[in-house]
PDB file of N, CA and C in Angstrom:
ATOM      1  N   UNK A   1     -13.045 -40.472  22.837  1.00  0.00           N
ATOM      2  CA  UNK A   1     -13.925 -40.269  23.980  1.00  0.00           C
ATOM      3  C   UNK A   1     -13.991 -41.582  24.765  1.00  0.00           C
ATOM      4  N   UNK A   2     -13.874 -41.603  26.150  1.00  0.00           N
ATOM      5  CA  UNK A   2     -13.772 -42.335  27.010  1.00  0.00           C
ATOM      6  C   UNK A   2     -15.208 -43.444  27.154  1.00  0.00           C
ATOM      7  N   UNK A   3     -15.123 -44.617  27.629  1.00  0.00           N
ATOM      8  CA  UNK A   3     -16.556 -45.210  27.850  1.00  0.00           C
ATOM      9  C   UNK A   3     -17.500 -44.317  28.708  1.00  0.00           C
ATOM     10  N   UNK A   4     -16.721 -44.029  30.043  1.00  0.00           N
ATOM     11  CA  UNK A   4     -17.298 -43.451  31.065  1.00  0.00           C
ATOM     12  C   UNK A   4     -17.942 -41.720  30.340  1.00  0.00           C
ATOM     13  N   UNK A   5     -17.199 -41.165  29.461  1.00  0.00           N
ATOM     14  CA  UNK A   5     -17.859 -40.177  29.390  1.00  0.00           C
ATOM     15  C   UNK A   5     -18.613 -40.263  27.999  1.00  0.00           C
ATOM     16  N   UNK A   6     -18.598 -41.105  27.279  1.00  0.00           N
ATOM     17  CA  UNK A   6     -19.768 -41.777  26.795  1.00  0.00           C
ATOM     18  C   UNK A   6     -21.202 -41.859  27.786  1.00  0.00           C
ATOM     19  N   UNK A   7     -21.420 -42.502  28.842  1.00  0.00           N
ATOM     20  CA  UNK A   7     -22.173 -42.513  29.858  1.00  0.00           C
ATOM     21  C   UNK A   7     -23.088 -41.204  30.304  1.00  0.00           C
ATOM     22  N   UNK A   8     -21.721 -40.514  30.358  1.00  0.00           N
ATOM     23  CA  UNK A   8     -22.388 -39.407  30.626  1.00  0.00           C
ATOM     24  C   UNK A   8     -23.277 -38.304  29.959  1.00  0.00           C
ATOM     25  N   UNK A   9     -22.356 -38.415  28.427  1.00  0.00           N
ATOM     26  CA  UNK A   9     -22.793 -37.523  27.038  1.00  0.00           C
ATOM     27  C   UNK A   9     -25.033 -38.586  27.149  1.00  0.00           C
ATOM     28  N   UNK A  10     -24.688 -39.460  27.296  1.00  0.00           N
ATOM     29  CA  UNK A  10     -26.216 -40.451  27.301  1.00  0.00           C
ATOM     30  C   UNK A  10     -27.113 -40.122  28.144  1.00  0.00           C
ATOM     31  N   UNK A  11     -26.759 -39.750  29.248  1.00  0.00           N
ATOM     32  CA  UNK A  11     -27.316 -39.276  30.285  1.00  0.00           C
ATOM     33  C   UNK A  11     -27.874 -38.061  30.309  1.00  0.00           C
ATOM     34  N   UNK A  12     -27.050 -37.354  29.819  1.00  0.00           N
ATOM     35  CA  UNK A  12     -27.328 -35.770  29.433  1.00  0.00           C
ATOM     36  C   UNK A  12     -28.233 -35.903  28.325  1.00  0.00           C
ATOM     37  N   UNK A  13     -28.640 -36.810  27.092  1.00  0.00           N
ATOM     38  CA  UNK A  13     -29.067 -36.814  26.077  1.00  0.00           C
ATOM     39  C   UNK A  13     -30.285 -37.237  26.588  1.00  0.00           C
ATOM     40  N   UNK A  14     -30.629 -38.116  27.561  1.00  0.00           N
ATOM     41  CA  UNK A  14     -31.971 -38.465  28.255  1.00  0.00           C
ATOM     42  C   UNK A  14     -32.556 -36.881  28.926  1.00  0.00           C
ATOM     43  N   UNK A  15     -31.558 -36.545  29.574  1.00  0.00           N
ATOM     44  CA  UNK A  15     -32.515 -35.353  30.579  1.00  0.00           C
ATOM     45  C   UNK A  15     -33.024 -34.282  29.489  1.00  0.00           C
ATOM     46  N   UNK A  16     -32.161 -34.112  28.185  1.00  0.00           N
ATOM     47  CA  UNK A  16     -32.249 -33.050  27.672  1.00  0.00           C
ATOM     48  C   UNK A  16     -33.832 -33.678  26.671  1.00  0.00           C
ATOM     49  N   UNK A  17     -34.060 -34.489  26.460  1.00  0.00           N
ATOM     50  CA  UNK A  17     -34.837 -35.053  25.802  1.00  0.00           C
ATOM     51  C   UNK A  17     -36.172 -34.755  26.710  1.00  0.00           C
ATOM     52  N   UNK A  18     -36.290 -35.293  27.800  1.00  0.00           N
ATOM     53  CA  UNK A  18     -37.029 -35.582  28.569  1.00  0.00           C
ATOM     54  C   UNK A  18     -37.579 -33.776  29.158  1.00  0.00           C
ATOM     55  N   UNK A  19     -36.418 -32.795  29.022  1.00  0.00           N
ATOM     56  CA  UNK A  19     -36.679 -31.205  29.411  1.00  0.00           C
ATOM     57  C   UNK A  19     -38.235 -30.600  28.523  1.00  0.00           C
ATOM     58  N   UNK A  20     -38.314 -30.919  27.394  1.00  0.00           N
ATOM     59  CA  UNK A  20     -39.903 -30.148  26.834  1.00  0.00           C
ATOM     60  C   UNK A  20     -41.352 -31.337  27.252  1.00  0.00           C
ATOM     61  N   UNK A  21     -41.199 -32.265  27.571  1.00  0.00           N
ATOM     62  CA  UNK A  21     -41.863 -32.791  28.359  1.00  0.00           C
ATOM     63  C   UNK A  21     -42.503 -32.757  29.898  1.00  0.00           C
ATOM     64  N   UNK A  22     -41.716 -32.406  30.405  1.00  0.00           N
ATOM     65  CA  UNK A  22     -42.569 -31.891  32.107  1.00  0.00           C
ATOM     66  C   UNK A  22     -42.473 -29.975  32.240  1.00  0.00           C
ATOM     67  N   UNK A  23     -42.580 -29.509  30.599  1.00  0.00           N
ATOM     68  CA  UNK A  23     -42.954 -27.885  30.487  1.00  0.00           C
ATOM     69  C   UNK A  23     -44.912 -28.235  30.793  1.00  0.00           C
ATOM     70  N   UNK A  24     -45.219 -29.327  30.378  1.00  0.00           N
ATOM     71  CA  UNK A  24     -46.492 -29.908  30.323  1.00  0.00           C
ATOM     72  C   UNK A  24     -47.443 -29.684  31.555  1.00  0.00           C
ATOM     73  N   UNK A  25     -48.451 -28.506  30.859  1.00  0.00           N
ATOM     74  CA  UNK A  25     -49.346 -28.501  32.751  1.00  0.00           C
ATOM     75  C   UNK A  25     -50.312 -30.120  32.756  1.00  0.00           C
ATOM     76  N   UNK A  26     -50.154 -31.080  31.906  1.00  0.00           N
ATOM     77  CA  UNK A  26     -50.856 -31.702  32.152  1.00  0.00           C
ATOM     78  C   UNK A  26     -49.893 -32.841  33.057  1.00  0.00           C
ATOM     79  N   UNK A  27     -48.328 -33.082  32.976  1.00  0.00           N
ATOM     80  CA  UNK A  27     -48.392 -33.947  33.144  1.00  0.00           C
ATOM     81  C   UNK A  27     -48.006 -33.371  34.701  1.00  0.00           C
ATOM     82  N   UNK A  28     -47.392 -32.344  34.983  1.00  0.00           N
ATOM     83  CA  UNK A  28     -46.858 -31.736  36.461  1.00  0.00           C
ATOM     84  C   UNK A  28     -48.565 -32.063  37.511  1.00  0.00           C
ATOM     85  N   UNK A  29     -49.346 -32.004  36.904  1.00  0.00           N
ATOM     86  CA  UNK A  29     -50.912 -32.027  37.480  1.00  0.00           C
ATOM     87  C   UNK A  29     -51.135 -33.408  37.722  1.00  0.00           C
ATOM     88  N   UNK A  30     -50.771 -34.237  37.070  1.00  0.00           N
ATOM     89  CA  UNK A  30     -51.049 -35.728  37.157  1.00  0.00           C
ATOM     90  C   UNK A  30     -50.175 -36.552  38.447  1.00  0.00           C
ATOM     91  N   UNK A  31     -51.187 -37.321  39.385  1.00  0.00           N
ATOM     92  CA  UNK A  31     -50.818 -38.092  40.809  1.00  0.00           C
ATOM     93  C   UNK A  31     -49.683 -38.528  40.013  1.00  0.00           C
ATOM     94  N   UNK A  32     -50.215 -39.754  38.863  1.00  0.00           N
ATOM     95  CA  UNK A  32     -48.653 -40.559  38.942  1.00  0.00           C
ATOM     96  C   UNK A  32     -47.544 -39.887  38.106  1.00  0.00           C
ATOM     97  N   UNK A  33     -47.698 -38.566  37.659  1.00  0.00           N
ATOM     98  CA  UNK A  33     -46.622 -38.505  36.554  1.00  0.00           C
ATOM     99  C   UNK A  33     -46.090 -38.919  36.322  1.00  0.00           C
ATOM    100  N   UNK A  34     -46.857 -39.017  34.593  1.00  0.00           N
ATOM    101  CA  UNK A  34     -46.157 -39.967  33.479  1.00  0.00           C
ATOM    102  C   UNK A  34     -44.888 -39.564  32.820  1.00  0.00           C
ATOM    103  N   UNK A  35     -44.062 -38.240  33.043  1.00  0.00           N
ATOM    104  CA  UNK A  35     -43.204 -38.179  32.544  1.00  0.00           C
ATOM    105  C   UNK A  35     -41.884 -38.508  33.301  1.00  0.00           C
ATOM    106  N   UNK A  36     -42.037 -38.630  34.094  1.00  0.00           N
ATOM    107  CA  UNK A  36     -41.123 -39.220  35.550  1.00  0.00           C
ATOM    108  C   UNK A  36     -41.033 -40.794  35.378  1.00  0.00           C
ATOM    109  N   UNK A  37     -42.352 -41.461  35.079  1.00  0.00           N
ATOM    110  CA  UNK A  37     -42.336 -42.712  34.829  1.00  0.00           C
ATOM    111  C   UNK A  37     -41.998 -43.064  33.240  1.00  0.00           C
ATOM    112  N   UNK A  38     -42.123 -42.025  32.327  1.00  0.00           N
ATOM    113  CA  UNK A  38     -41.305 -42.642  30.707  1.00  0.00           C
ATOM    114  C   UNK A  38     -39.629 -42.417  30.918  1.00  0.00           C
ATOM    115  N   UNK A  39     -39.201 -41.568  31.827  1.00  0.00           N
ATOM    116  CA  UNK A  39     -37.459 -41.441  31.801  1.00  0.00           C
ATOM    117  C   UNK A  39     -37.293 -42.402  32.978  1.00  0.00           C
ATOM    118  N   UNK A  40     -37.854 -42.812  33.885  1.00  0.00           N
ATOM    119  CA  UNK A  40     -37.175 -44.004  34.143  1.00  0.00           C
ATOM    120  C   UNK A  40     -37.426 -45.092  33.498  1.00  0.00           C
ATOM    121  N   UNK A  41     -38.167 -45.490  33.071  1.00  0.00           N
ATOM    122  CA  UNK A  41     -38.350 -46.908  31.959  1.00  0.00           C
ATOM    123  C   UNK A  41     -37.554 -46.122  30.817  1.00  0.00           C
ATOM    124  N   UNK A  42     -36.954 -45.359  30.154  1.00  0.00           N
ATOM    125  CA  UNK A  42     -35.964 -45.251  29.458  1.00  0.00           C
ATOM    126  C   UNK A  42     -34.260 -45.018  29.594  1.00  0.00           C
ATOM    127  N   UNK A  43     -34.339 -44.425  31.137  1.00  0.00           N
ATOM    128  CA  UNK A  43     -33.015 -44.751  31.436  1.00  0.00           C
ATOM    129  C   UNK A  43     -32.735 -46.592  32.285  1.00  0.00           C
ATOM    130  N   UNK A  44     -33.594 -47.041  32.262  1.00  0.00           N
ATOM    131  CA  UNK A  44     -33.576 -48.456  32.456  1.00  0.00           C
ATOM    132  C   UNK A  44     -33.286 -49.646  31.493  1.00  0.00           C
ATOM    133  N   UNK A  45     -33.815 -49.097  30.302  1.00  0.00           N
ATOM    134  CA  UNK A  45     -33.923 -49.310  29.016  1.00  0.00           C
ATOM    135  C   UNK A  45     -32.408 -49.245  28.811  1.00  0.00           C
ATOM    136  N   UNK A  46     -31.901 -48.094  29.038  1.00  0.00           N
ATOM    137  CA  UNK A  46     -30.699 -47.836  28.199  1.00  0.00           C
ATOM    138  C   UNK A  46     -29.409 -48.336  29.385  1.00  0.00           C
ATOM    139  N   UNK A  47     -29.356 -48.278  30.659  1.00  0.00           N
ATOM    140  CA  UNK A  47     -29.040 -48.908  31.220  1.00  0.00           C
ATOM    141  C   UNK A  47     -28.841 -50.738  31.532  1.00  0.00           C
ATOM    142  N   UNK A  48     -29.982 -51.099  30.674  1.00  0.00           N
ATOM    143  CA  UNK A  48     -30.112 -52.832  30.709  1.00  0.00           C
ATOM    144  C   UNK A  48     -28.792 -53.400  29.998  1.00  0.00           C
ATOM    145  N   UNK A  49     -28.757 -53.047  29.210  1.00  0.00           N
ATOM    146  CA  UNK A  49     -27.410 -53.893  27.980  1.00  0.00           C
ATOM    147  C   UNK A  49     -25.775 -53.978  28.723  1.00  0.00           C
ATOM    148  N   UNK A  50     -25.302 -52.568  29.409  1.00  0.00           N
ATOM    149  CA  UNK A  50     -24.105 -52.875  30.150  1.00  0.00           C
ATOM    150  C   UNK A  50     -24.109 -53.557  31.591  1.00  0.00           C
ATOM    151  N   UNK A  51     -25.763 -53.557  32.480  1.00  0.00           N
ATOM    152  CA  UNK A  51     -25.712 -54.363  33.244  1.00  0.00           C
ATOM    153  C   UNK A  51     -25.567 -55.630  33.070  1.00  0.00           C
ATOM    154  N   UNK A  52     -26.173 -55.705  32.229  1.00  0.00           N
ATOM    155  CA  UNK A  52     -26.609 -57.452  31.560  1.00  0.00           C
ATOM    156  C   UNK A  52     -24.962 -58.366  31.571  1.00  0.00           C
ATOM    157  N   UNK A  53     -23.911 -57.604  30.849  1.00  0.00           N
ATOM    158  CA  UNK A  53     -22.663 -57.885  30.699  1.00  0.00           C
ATOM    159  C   UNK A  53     -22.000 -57.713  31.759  1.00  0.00           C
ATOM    160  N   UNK A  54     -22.023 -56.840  32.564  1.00  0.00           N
ATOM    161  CA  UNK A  54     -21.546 -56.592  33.954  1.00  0.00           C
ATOM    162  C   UNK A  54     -21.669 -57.996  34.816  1.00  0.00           C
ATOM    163  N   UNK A  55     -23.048 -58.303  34.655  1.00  0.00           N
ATOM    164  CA  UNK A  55     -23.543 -59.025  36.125  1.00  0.00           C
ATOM    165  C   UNK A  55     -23.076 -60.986  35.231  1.00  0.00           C
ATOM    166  N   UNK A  56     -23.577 -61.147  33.656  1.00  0.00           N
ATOM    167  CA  UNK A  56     -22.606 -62.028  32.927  1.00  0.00           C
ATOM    168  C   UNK A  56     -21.429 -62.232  33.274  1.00  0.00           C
ATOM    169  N   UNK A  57     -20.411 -61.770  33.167  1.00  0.00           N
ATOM    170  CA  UNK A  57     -19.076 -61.613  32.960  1.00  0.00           C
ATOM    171  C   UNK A  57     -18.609 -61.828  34.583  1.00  0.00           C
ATOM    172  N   UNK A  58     -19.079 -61.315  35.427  1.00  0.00           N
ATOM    173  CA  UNK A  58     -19.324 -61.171  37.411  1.00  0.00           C
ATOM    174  C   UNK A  58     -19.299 -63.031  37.577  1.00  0.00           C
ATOM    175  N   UNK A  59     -20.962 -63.230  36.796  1.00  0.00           N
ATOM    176  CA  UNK A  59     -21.219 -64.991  38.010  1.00  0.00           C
ATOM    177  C   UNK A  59     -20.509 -65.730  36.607  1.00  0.00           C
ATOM    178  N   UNK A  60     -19.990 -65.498  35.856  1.00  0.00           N
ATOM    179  CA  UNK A  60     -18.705 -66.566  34.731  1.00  0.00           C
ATOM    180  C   UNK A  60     -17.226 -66.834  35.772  1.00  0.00           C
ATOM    181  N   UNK A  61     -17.138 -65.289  36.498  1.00  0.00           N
ATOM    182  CA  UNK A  61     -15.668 -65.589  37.348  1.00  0.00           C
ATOM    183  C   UNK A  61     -16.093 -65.879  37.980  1.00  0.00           C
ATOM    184  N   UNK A  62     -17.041 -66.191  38.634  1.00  0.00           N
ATOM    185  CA  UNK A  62     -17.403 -66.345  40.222  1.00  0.00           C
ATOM    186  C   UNK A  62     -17.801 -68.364  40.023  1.00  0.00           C
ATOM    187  N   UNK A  63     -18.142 -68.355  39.056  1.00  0.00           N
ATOM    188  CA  UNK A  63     -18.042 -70.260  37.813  1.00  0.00           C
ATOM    189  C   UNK A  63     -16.807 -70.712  37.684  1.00  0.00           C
ATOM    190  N   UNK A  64     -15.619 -69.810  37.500  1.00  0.00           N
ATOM    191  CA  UNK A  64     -14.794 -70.720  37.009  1.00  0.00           C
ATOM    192  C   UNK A  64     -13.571 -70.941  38.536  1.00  0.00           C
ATOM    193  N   UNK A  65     -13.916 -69.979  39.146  1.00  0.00           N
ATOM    194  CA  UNK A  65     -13.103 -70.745  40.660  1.00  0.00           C
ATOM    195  C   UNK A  65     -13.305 -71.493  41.163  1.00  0.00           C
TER     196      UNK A  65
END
């Protein structure tokens, strides 16, 4: 299996996670909904580690010219 569809299988594993959570009349009722705000602080979460190396690895070449 590919990195990229690695990515994706993760992605799908967030929404599907996150699906019995906004079945919730409490949280669809709520101004800030909190379940909108736990899947983005978790796809941020899970997103941090390959940015981190991305944007590393980016200003190292952008150092050694």
């Amino acid at each position: 299996m590919s990195r990229s569809n690695l990515r994706y299988f993760y992605f799908a594993l967030f929404l599907l996670a996150a699906l019995p959570l906004s079945a919730q009349s409490g949280c669809t009722d709520s101004p800030e909904n909190p379940t909108a705000v736990l899947g983005l602080i978790g796809i941020a979460g899970a997103c941090y580690a390959p940015l981190k190396a991305k944007l590393t690895s980016f200003f190292h070449s952008k150092r050694d010219i």
